[in-house]
Protein backbone atom coordinates (compact mmCIF):
# COMPACT_ATOMS: atom_id res chain seq x y z
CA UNK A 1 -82.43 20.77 27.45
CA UNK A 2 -85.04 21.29 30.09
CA UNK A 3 -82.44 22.45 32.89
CA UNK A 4 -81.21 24.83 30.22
CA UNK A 5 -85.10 26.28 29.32
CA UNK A 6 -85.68 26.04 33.39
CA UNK A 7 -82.46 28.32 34.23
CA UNK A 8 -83.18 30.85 31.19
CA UNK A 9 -86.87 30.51 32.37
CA UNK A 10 -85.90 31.60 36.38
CA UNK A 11 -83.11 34.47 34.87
CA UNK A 12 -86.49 36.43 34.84
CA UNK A 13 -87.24 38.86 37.76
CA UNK A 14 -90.47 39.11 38.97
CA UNK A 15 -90.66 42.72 37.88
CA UNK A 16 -89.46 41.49 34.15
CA UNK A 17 -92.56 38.78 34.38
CA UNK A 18 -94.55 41.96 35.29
CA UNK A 19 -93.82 44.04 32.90
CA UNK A 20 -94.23 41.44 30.21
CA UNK A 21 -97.76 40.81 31.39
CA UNK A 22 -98.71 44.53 31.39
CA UNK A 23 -97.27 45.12 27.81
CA UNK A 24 -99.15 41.91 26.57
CA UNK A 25 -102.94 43.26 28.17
CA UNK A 26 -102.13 46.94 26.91
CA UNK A 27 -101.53 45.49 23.45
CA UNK A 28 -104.98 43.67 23.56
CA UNK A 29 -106.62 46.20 24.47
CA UNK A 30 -105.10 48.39 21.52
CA UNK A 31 -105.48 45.77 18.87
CA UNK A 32 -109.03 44.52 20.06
CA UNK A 33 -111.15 47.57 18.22
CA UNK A 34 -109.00 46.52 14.78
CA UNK A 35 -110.10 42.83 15.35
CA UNK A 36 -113.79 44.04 16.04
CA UNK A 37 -113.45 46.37 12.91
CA UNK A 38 -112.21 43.68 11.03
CA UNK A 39 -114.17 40.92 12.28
CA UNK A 40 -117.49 42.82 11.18
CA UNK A 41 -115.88 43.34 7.60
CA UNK A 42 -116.11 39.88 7.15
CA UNK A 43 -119.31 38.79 8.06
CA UNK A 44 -123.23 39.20 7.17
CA UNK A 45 -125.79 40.44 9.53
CA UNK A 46 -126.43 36.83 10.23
CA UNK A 47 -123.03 36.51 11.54
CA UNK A 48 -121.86 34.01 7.97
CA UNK A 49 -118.58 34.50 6.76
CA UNK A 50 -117.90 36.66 3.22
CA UNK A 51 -115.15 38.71 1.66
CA UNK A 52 -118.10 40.32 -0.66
CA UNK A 53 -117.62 43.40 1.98
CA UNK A 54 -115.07 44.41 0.03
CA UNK A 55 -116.04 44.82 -3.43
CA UNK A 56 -118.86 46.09 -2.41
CA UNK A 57 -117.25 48.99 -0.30
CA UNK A 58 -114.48 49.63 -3.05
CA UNK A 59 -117.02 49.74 -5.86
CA UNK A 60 -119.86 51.68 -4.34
CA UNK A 61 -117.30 53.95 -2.85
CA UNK A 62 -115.06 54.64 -5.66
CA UNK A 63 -112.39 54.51 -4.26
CA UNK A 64 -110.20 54.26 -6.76
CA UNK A 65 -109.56 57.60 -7.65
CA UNK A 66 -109.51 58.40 -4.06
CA UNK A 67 -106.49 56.38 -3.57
CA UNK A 68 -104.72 57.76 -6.72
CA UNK A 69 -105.43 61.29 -4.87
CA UNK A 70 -104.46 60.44 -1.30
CA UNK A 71 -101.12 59.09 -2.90
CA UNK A 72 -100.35 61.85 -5.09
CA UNK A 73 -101.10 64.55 -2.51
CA UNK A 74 -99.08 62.59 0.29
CA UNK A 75 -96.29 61.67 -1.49
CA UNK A 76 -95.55 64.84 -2.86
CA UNK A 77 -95.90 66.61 0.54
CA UNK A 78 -93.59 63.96 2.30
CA UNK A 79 -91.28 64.85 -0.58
CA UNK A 80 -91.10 68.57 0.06
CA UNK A 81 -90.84 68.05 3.95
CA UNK A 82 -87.76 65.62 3.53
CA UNK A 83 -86.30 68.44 1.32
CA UNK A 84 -87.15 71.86 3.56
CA UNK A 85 -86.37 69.49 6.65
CA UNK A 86 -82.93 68.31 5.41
CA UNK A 87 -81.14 71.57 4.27
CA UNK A 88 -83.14 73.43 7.42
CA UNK A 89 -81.72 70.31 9.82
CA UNK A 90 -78.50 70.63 8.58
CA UNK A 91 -78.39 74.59 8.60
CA UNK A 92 -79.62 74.55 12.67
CA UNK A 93 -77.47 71.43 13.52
CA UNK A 94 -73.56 72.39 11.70
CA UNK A 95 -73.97 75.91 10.32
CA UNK A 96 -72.65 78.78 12.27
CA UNK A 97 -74.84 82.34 11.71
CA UNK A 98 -76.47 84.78 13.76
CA UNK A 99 -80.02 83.86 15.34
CA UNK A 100 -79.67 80.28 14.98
CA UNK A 101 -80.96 79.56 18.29
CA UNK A 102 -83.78 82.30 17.60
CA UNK A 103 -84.74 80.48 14.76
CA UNK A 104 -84.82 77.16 16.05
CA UNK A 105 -86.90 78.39 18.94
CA UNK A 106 -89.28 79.53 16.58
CA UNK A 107 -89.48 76.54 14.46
CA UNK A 108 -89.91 75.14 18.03
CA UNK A 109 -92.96 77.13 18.51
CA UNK A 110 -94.80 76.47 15.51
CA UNK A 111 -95.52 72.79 16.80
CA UNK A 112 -98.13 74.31 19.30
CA UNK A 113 -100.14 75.93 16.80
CA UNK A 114 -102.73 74.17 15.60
CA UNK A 115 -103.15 74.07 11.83
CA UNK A 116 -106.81 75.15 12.26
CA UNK A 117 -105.59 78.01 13.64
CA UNK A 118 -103.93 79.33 10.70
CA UNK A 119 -106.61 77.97 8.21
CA UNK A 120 -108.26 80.89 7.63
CA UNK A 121 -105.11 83.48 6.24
CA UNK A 122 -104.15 79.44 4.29
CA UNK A 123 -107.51 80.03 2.50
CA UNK A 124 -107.27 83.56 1.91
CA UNK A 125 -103.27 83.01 -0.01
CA UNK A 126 -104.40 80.04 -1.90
CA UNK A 127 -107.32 81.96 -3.24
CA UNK A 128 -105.46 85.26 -4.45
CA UNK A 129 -103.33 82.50 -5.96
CA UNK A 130 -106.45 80.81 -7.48
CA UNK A 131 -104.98 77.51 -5.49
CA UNK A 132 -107.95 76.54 -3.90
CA UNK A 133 -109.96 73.11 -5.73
CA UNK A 134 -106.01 72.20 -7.23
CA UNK A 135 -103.70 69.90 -6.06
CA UNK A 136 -101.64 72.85 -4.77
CA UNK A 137 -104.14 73.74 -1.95
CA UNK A 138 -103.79 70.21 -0.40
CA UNK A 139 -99.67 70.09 -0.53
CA UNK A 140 -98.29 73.80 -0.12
CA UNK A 141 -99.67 74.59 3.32
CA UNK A 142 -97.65 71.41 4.80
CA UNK A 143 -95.00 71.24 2.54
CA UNK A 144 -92.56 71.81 5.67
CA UNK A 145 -93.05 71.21 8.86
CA UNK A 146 -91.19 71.91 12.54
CA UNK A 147 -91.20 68.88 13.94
CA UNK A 148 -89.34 67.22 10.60
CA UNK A 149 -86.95 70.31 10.84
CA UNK A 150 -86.08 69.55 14.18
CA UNK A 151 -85.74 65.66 14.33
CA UNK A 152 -83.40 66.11 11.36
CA UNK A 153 -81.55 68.62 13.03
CA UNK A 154 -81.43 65.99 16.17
CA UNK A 155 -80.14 63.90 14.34
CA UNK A 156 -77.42 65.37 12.26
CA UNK A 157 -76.47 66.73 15.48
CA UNK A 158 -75.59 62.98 16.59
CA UNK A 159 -72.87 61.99 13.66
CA UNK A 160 -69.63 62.89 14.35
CA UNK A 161 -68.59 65.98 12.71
CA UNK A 162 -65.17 64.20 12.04
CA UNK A 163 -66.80 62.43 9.20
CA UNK A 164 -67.77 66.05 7.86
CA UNK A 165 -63.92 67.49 7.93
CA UNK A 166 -62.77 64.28 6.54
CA UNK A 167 -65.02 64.75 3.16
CA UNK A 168 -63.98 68.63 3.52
CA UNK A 169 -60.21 67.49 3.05
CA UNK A 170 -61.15 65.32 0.35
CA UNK A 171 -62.76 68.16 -1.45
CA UNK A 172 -66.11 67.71 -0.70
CA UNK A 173 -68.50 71.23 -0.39
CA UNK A 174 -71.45 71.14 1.65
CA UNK A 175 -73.79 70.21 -0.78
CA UNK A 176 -71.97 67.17 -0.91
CA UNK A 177 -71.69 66.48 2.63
CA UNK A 178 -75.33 66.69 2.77
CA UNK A 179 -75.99 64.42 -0.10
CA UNK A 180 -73.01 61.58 0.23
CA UNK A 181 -72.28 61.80 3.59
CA UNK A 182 -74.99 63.37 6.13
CA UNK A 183 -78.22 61.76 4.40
CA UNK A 184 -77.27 58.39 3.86
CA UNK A 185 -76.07 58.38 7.94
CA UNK A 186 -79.68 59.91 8.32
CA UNK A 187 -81.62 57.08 6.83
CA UNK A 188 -83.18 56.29 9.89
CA UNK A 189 -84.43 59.58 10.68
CA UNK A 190 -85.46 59.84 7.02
CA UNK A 191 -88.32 56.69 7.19
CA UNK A 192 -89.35 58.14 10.53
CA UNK A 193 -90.37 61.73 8.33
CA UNK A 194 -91.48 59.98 5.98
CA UNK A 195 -93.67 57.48 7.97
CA UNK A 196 -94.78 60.48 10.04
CA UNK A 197 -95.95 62.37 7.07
CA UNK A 198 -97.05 60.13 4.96
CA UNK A 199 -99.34 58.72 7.52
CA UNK A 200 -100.25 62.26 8.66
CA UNK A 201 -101.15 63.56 5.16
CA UNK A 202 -103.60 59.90 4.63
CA UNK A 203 -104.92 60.71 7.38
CA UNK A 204 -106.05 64.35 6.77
CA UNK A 205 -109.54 65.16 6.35
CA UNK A 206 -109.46 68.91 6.91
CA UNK A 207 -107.65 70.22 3.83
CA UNK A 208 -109.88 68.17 1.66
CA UNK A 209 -112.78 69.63 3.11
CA UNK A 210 -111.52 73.25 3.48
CA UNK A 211 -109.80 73.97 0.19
CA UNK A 212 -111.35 71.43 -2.41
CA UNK A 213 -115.48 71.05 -3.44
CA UNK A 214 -114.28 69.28 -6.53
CA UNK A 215 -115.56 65.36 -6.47
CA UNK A 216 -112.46 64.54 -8.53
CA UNK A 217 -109.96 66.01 -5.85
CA UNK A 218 -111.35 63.87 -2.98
CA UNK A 219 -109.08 62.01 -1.14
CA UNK A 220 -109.73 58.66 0.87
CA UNK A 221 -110.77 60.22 4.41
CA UNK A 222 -112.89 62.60 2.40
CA UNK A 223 -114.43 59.12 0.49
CA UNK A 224 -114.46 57.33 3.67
CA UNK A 225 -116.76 60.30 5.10
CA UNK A 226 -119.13 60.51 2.52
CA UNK A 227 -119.53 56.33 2.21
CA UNK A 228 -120.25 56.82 6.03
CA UNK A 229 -122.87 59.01 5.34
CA UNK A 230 -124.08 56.96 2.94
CA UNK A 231 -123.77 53.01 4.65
CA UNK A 232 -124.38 54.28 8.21
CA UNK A 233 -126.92 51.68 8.62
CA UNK A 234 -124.30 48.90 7.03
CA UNK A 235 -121.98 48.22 9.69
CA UNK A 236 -120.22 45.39 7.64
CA UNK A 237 -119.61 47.76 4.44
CA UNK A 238 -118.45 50.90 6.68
CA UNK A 239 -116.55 48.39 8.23
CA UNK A 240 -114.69 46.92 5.04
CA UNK A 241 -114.33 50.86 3.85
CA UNK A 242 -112.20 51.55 7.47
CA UNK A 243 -109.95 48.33 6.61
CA UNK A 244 -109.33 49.48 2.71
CA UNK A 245 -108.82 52.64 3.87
CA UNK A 246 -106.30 51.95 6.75
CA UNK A 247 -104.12 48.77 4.63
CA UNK A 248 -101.96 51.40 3.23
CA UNK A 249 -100.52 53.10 5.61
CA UNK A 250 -100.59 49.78 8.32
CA UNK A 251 -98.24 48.18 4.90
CA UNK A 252 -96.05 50.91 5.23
CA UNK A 253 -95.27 50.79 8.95
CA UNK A 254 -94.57 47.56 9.18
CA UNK A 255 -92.14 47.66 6.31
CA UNK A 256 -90.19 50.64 8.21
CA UNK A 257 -90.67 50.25 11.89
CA UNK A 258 -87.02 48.74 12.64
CA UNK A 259 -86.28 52.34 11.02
CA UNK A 260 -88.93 53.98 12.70
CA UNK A 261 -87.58 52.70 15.89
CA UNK A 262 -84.08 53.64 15.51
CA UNK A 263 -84.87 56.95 14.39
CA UNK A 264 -86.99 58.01 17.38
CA UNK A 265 -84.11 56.55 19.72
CA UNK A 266 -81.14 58.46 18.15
CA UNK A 267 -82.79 62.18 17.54
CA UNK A 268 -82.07 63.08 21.44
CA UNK A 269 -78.65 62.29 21.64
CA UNK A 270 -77.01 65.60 21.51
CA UNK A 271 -78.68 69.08 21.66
């Protein structure tokens, strides 16, 4: 046993050993400010040990209905993006029509402009459409996206059409294709969109404060700002609001990051 741990021990380079060591400190040094954040959640001013942080921050918060908000808005939004970027993925990637490329270069070019950028004509639509302090004003203006349009495009682009003709001859239309054939094969891609936007949209803070004044429309960052306001002399409550706040979406990447993974690799097989 020990000549076999000492051989698999010396199959490592030097550079491998290296590497290892530098992908070890950089992961320190990202996870130390969560262990500091949640470290000071924890404790008193004295430095004693309590869990009272909590409660506290949920209660006096209210962050209840925050939560209820934050889910609504970003589920419903990482709804409509898997939908526009699915049939818009599968239209660039095995549809044949004039301007395709145009198109995709302009889908291309939305991902450098800001969203603050186009806040302002936003506003001015989702007031003649008396939008603005609904639900509507926080989903419709990112209800699709470029960057979901084209990693679902990158990766439909990587399954072999063969599988496409073969459902043809069986009858299949394209609707079909999509739905039996293409989607399942995109599941990957499909929890990367969804981890992307559903982060993304938990995460917002400008929406909530452009287009809603309404307290019952505020979302968790919108909570978490005002309870900072509030607690800024409370380090351990602001503390314990930053680790309610960010539970959620930490749950949800570690349930899909194998998926995650795997759909980042495969969206640059084939252009």
């Amino acid at each position: 046993m020990e000549k076999r741990s000492r051989s698999s021990i010396s199959n490592f380079s030097s550079t491998q050993i290296l590497t290892l060591g530098i992908l070890i400190l950089g992961a320190i040094l990202i996870l130390s400010p969560l262990i500091v954040v949640f470290q000071s959640s924890i404790t008193f001013p004295d430095g004693s040990f309590t869990l009272g942080n909590y409660q506290a921050a949920w209660q006096r918060g209210n962050f209840l209905s925050a939560f209820a908000n934050s889910t609504l808005v970003a589920l419903s939004v990482t709804a409509l993006q898997i939908i526009t970027s699915a049939l818009c993925g599968y239209a660039l990637a095995r549809l044949n029509f004039k301007g395709k490329q145009a198109i995709l270069l302009l889908i291309l070019a939305t991902l450098v402009i800001p969203f603050q950028l186009l806040v302002i004509p936003i506003f001015i639509i989702l007031k003649y459409a008396h939008l603005i302090n609904t639900y509507w004003s926080l989903i419709l203006p990112t209800a699709a996206n470029g960057f979901g349009i084209f990693l679902m495009r990158q990766y439909f682009a990587s399954i072999p059409i063969e599988l496409e003709e073969a459902a043809t001859l069986d009858g299949a239309n394209r609707l079909q294709v999509l739905t039996q054939i293409m989607l399942p094969l995109a599941r990957p891609a499909l929890v990367t969109l969804f981890l992307f936007t559903f982060i993304g949209e938990w995460n917002d803070l400008f929406k909530p404060l452009v287009f809603t004044t309404r307290p019952e429309l505020r979302t968790v960052q919108l909570a978490l700002s005002e309870f900072q306001e509030q607690f800024t002399n409370d380090w351990s409550l602001l503390m314990a609001a930053v680790v309610i706040a960010t539970i959620p979406v930490l749950f949800l990447f570690l349930i899909g990051q194998k998926q995650f993974i795997q759909g980042i690799g495969s969206t640059g097989i084939k252009n």
